[in-house]
Protein backbone atom coordinates (compact mmCIF):
# COMPACT_ATOMS: atom_id res chain seq x y z
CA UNK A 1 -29.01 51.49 -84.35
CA UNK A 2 -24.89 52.09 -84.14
CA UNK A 3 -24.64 49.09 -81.98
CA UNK A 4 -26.42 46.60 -84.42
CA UNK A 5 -24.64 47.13 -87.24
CA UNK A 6 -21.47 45.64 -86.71
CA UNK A 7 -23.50 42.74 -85.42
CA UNK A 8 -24.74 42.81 -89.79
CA UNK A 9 -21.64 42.48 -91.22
CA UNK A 10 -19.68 39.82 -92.54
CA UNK A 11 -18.51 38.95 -89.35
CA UNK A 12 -21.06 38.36 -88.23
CA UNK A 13 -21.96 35.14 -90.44
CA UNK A 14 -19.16 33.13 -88.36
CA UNK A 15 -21.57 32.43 -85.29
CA UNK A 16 -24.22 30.28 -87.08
CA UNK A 17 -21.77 28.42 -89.39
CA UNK A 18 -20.29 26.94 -86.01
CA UNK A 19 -24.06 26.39 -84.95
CA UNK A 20 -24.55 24.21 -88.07
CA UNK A 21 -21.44 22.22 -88.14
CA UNK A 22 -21.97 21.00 -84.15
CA UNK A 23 -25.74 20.56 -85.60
CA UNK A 24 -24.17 18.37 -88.00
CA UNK A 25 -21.65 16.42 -85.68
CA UNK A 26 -24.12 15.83 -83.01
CA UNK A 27 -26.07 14.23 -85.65
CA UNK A 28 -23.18 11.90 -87.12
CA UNK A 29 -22.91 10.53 -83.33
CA UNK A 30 -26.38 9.75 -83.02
CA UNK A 31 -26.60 8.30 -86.22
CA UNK A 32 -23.30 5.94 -85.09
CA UNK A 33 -24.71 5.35 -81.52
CA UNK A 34 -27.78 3.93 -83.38
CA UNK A 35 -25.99 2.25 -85.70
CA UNK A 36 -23.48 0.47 -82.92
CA UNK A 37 -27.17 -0.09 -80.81
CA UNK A 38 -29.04 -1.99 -83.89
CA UNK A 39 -25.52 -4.04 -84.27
CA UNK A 40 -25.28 -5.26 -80.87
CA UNK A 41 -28.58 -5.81 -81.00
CA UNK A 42 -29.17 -7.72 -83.89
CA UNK A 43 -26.36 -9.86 -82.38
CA UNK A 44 -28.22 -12.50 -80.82
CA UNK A 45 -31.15 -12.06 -82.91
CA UNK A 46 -31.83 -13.66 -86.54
CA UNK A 47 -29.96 -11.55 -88.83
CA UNK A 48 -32.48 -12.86 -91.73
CA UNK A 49 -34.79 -10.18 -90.64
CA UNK A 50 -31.95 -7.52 -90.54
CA UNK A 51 -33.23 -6.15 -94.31
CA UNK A 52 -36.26 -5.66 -93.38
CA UNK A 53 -35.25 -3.69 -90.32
CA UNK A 54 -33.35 -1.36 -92.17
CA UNK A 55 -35.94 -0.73 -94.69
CA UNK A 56 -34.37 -2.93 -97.67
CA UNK A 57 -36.69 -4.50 -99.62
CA UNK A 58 -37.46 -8.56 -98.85
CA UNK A 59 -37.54 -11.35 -101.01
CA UNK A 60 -41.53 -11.34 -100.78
CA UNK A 61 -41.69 -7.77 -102.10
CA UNK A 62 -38.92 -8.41 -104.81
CA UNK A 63 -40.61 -11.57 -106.64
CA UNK A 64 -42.24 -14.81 -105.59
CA UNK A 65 -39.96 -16.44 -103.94
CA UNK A 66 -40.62 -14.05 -101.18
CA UNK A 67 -43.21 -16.81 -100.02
CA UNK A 68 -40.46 -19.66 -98.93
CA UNK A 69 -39.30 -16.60 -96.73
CA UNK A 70 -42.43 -15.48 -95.55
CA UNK A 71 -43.25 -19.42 -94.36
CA UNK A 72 -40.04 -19.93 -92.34
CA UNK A 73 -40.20 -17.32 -89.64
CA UNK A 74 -44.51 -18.53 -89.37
CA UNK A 75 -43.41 -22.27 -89.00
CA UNK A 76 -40.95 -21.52 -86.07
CA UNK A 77 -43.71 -19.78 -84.37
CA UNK A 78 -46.09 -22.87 -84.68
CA UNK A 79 -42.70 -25.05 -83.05
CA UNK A 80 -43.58 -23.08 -80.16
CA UNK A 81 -47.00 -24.03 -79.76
CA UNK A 82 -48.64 -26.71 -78.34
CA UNK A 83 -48.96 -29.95 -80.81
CA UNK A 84 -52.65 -29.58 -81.91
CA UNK A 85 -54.88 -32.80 -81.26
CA UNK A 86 -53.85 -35.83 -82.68
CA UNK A 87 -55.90 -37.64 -85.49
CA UNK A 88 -58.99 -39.89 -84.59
CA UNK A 89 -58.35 -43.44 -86.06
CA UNK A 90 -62.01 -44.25 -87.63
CA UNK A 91 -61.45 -47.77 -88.56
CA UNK A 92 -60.02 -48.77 -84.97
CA UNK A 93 -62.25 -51.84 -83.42
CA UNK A 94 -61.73 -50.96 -79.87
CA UNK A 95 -63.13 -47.69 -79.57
CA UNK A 96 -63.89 -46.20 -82.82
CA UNK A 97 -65.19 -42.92 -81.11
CA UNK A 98 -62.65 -42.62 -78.79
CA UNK A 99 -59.20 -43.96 -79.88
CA UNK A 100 -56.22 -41.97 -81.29
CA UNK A 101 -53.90 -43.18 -83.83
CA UNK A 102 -50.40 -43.54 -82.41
CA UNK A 103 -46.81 -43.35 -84.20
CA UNK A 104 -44.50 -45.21 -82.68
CA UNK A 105 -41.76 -43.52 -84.43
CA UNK A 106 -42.97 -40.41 -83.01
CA UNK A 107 -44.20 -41.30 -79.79
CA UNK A 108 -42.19 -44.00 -78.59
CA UNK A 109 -43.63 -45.34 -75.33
CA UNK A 110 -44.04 -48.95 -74.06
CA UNK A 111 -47.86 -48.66 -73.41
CA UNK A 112 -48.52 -47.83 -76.67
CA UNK A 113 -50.81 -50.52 -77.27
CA UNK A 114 -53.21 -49.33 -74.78
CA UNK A 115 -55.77 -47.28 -75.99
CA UNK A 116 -57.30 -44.52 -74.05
CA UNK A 117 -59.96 -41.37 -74.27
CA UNK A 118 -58.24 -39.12 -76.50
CA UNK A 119 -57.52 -35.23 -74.93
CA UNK A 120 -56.00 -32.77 -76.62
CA UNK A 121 -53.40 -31.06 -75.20
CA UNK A 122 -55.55 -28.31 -74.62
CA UNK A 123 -58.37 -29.37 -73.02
CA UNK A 124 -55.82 -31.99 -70.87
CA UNK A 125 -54.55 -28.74 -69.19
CA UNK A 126 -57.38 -26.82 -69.16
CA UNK A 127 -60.00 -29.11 -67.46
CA UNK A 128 -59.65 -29.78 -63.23
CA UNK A 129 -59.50 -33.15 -61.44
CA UNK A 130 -63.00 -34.64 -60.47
CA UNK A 131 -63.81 -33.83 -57.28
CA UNK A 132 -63.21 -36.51 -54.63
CA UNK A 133 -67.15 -37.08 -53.93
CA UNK A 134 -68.92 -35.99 -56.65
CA UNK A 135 -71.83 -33.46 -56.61
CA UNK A 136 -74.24 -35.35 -59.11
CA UNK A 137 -74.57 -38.24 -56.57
CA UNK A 138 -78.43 -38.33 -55.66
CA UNK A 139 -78.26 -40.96 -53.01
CA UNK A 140 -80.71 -44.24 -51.88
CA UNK A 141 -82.42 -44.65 -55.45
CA UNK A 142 -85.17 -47.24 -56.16
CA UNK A 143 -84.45 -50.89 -57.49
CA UNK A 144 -87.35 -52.73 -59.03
CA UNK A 145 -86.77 -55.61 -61.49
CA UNK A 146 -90.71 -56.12 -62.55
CA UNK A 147 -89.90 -54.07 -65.81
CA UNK A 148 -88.11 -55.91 -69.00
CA UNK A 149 -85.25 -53.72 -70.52
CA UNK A 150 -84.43 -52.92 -73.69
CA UNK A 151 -80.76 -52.30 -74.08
CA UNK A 152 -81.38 -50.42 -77.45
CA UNK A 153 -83.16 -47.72 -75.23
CA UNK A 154 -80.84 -47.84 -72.47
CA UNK A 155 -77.96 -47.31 -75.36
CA UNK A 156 -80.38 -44.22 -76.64
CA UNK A 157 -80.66 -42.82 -73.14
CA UNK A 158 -76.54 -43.24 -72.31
CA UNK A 159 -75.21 -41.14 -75.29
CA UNK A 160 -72.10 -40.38 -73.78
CA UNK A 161 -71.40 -43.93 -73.46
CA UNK A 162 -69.03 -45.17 -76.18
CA UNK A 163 -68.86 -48.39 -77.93
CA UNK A 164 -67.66 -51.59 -76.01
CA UNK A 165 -69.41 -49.83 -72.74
CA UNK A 166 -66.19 -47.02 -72.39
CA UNK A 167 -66.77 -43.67 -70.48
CA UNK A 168 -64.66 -40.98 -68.97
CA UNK A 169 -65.98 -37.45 -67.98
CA UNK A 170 -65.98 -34.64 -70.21
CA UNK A 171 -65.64 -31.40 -67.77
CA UNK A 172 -63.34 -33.07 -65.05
CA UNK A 173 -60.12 -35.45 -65.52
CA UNK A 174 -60.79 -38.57 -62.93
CA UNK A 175 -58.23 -40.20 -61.39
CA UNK A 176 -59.85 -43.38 -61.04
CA UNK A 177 -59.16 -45.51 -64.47
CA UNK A 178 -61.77 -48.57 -63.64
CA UNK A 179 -62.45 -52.12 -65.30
CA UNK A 180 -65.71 -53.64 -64.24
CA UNK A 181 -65.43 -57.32 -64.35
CA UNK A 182 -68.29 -59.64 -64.63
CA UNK A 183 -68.41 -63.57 -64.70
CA UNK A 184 -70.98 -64.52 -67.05
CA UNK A 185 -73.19 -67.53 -68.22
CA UNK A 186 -76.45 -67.64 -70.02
CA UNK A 187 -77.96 -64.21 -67.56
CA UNK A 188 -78.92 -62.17 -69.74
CA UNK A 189 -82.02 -60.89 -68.68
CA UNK A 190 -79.80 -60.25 -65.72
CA UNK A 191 -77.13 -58.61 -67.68
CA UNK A 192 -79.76 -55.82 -69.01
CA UNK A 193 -81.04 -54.95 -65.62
CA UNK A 194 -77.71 -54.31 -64.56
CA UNK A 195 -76.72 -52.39 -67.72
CA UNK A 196 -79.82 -50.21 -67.28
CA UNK A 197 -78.96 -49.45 -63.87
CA UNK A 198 -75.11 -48.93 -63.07
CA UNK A 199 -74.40 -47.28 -66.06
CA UNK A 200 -75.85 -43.77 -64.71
CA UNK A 201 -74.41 -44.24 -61.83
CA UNK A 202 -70.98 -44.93 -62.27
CA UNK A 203 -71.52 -41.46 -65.05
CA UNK A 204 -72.68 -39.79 -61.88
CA UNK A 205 -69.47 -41.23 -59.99
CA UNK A 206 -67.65 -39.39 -62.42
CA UNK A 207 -65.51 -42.51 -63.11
CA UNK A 208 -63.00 -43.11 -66.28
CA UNK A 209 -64.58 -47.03 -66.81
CA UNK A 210 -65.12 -49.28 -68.86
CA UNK A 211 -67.46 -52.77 -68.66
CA UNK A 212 -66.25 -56.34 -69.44
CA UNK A 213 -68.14 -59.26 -69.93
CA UNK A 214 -66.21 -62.65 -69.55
CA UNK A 215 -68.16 -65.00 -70.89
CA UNK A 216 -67.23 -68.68 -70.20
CA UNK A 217 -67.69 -71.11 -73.11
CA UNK A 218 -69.31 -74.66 -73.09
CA UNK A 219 -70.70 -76.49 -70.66
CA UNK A 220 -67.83 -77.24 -68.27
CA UNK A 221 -68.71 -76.49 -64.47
CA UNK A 222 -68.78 -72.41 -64.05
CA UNK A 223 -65.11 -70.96 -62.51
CA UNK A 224 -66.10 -67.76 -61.74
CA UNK A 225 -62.51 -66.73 -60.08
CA UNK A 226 -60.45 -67.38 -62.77
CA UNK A 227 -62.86 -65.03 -65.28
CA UNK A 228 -62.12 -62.96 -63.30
CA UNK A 229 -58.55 -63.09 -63.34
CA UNK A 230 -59.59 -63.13 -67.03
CA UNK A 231 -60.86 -60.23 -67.13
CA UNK A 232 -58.22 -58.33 -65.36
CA UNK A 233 -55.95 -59.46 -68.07
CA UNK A 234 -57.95 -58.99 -71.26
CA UNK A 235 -59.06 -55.06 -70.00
CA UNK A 236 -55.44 -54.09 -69.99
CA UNK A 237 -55.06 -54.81 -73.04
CA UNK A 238 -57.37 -52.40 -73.67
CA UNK A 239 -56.49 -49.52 -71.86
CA UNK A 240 -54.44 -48.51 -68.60
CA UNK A 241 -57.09 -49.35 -65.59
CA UNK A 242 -55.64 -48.71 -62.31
CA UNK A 243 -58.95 -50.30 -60.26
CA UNK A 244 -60.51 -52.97 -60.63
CA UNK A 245 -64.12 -54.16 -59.42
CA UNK A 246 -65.30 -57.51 -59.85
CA UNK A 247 -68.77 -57.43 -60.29
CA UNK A 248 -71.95 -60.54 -59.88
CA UNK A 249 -74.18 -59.78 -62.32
CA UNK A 250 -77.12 -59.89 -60.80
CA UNK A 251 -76.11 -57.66 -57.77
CA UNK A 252 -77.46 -53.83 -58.36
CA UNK A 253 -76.24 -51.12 -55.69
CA UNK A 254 -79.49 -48.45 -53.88
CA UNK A 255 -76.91 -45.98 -53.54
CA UNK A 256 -74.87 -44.18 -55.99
CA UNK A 257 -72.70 -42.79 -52.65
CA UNK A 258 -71.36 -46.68 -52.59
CA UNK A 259 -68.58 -46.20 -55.32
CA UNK A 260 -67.28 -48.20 -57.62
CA UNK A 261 -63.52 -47.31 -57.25
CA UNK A 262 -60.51 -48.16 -55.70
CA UNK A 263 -59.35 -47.17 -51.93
CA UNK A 264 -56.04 -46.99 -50.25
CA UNK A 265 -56.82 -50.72 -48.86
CA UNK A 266 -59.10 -53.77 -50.97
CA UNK A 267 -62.73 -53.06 -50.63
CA UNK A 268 -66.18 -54.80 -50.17
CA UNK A 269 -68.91 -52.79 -51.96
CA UNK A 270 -72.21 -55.35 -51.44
CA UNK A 271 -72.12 -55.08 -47.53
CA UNK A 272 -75.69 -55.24 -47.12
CA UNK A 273 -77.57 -57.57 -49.37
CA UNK A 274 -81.56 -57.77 -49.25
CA UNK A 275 -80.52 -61.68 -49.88
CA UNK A 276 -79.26 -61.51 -46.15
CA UNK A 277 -81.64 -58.85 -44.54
CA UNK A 278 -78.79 -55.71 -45.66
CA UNK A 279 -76.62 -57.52 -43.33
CA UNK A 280 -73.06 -59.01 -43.61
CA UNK A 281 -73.40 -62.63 -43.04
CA UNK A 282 -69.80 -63.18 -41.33
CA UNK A 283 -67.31 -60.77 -41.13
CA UNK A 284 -65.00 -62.47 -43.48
CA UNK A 285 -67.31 -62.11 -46.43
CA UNK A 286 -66.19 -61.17 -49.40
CA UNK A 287 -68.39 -61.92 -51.68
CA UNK A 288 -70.84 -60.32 -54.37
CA UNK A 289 -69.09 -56.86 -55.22
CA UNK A 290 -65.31 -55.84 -54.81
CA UNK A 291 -63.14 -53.67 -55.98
CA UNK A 292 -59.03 -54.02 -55.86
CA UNK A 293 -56.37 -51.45 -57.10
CA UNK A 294 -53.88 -52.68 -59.89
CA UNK A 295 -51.39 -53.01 -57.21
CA UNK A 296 -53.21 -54.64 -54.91
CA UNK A 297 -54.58 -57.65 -57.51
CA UNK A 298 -50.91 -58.08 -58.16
CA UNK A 299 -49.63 -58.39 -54.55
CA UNK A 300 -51.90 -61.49 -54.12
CA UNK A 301 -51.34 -63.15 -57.26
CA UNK A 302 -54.95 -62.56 -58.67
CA UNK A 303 -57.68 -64.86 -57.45
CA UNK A 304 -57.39 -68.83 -57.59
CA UNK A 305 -58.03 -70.32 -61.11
CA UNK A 306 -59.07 -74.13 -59.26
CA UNK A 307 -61.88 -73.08 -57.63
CA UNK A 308 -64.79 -75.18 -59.86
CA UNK A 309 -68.06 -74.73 -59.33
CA UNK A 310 -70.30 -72.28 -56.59
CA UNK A 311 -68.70 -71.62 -53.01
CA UNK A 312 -64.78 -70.81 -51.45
CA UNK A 313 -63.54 -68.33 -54.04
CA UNK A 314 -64.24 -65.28 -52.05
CA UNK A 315 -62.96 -66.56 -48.57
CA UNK A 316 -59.63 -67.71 -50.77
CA UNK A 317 -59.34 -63.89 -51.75
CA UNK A 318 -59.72 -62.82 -48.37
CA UNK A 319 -56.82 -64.88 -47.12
CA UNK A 320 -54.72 -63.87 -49.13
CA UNK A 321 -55.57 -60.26 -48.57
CA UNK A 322 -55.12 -60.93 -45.04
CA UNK A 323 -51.52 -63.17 -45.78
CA UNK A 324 -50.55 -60.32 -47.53
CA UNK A 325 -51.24 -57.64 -44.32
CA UNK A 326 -53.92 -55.79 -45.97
CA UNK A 327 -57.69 -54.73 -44.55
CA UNK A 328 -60.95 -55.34 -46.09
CA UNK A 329 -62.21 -51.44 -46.14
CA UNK A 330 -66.30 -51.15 -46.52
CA UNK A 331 -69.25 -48.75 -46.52
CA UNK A 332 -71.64 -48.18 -43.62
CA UNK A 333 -74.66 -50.44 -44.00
CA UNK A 334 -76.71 -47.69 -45.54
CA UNK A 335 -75.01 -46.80 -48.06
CA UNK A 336 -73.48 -50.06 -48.99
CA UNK A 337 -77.51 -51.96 -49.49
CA UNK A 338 -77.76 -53.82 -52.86
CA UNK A 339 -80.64 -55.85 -54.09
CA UNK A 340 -80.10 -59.24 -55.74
CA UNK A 341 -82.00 -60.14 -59.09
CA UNK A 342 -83.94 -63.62 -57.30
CA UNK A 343 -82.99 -66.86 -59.54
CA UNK A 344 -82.39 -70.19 -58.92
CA UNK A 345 -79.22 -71.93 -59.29
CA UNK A 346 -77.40 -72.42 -62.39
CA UNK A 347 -76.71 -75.64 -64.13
CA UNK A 348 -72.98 -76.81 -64.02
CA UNK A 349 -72.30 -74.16 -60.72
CA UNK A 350 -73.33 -76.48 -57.89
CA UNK A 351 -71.78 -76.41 -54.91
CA UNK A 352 -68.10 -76.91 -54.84
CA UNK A 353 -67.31 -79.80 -52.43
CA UNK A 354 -63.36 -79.28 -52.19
CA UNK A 355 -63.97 -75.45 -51.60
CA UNK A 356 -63.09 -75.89 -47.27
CA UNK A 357 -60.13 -77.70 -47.70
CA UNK A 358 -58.87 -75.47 -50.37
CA UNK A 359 -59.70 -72.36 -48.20
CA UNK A 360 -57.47 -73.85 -45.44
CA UNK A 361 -54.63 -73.96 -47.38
CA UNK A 362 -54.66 -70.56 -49.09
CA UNK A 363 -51.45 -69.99 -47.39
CA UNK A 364 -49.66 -72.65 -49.59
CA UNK A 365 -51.42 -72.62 -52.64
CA UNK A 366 -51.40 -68.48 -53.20
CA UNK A 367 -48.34 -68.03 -54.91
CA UNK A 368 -48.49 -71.15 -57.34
CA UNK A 369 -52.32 -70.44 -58.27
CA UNK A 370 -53.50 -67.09 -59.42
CA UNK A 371 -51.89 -64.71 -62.54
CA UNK A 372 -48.84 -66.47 -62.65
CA UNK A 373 -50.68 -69.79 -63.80
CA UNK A 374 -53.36 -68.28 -65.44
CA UNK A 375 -54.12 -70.73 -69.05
CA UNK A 376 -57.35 -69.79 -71.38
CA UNK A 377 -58.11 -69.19 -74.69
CA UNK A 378 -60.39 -66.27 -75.94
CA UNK A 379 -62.64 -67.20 -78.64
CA UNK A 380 -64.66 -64.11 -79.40
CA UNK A 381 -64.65 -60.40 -78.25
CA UNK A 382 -67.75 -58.28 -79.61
CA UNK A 383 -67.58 -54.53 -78.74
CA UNK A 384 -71.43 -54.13 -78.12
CA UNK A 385 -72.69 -50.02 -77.45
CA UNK A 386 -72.89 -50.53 -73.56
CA UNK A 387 -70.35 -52.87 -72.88
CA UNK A 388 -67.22 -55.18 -74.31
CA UNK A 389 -68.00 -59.52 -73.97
CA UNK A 390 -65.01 -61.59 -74.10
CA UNK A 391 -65.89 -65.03 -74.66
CA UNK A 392 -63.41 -67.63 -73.19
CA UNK A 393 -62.64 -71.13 -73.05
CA UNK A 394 -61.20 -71.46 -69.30
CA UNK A 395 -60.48 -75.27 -69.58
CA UNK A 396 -61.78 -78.05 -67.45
CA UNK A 397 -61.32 -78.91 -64.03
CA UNK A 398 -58.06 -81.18 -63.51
């Protein structure tokens, strides 16, 4: 007990007061390291939010104005995001169901007059490319004409068809963008069968298309080139095609495996007609069903406008394919058979007797006949549920 008191006394208070005052200086520098930390920190941060770091109270708990402060910091997080969809336009003729609204203040962009199935943001990034051969292809299919058609039932049974005949895919972005041309007068019993038909298959083709109707006015001998041409012009005005396939009416493919798209080089899709035992008749032939990139319709000038009447239009085209170094590409005879709706010939489409000598001299005649001479005047367009009719006055033979 001797040796502990002295430990008691008033010495002995000396010890812990130095114990308390490092206490309290080690807590002074931690309080300034934090203090130099937050600083630095808050350095390249918004110092807006510094009160409420430091436990001050905001504007929102001080009165209401505290909800103009609140709003800023959630409106910079939305300028982050993605921009959500952009507005439907309702009263739009084109595609009423499909169209966006555009703002060219906004969205400056010189194809803004082209209208297009509307994808958000979202769903753009989110869904893949088609496939390159689709899987809902079911192959040789059976073509009988013996049964009339009524379009409002084909309409009823194509619900994912939108108004003027538009359709893209809805779980798979395709790459081919494709205007179906078709010359037209007075068919159209011929017109439904071929409605009823090709549009499930081009929806199983998974194509982004869109059907056109050129409908030539009056009574003037039929010019069945230069609707098309026509036609190539009036659907981009509608929307951005990159294909193109030029389509007789009355021609209906037995295999949804013979596509109705675009290749690297200008193709021939009705290879093997029933009208010619599923046979090509010459090897130049052209004719029937055909399908052309943008590009390549361009590099040839479009298709001669002075061919009047029936005969010489497709062997034209396929000179100047040829002038122009390209290949006809085709399907194997199998896939490529196509039946042919029986009629007889039409009134004011006789047999063109100039259409040799004007084949012979494709050579001359390309680049001052085609797009770059194209005259016409459209006189009606009607946006009907399975496909778009542009009515036309093409002129009369000179």
């Amino acid at each position: 007990m001797r040796f502990r008191e002295p430990l008691l006394g008033g010495s002995a208070a000396m010890p812990g007061a130095s114990l308390q005052r490092a206490c309290r200086l080690l807590v002074a520098v931690c309080a300034l390291h934090l203090g130099v930390t937050l600083v630095y920190y808050l350095a390249g941060r918004d110092l807006s939010r510094l009160p409420s770091l430091v436990g001050v109270p905001t504007p929102l708990q001080a009165g209401s104005n505290g909800a103009a402060a609140i709003r800023q910091p959630s409106e910079e997080l939305r300028s982050q995001e993605a921009a959500p969809p952009l507005p439907m336009d309702a009263s739009s003729k084109l595609r009423p169901d499909r169209d966006s609204s555009s703002d060219t203040n906004s969205r400056p962009d010189p194809s803004s007059n082209l209208t297009s199935a509307p994808v958000s943001p979202f769903t753009a990034l989110s869904l893949p490319a088609c496939p390159e051969e689709s899987p809902l292809l079911v192959g040789p299919m059976l073509i009988e004409f013996n049964v009339p058609v009524d379009l409002t039932l084909v309409a009823k049974q194509n619900p994912k068809v939108k108004v003027g005949g538009r359709y893209a895919p809805k779980d798979c972005i395709s790459p081919h963008k494709v205007a179906i041309i078709i010359p037209f007068r007075n068919r159209q019993e011929h017109l439904k069968y071929w409605l009823y038909y090709l549009h499930p298959i081009l929806q199983r083709q998974q194509l982004d298309y869109g059907i056109y109707v050129i409908n030539q006015a009056g009574d003037s001998m039929f010019n069945r080139a230069k609707l098309l041409n026509i036609g190539f012009q009036e659907a981009l005005k509608d929307y951005d095609y990159n294909c193109f396939v030029f389509s007789d009416v009355d021609l209906i493919p037995m295999d949804d495996r013979n596509t109705y798209r675009c290749f690297s080089q200008p193709r021939h899709i009705s290879v093997a007609m029933d009208k010619f035992g599923f046979s090509l008749p010459y090897v130049q032939f052209f004719g029937g069903v055909s399908a052309l990139s943008k590009q390549q319709f361009l590099t040839i000038n479009g298709f001669p406008n002075n061919y009047w009447g029936w005969g010489g239009e497709d062997d034209d085209i396929f000179n100047r394919l040829v002038f122009k170094g390209m290949s006809i590409s085709r399907p194997n005879a199998v896939v490529g058979k196509c039946r042919m709706i029986r009629h007889s010939r039409d009134k004011k489409n006789e047999p063109n007797p100039q259409r040799f000598d004007r084949i012979a001299h494709t050579k001359e005649t390309m680049l001052s006949d085609g797009l770059n001479t194209l005259a016409y005047k459209v006189l009606n367009i009607e946006r009907y549920p399975l496909y778009t009719e542009i009515t036309v006055d093409v002129g009369t033979p000179s």
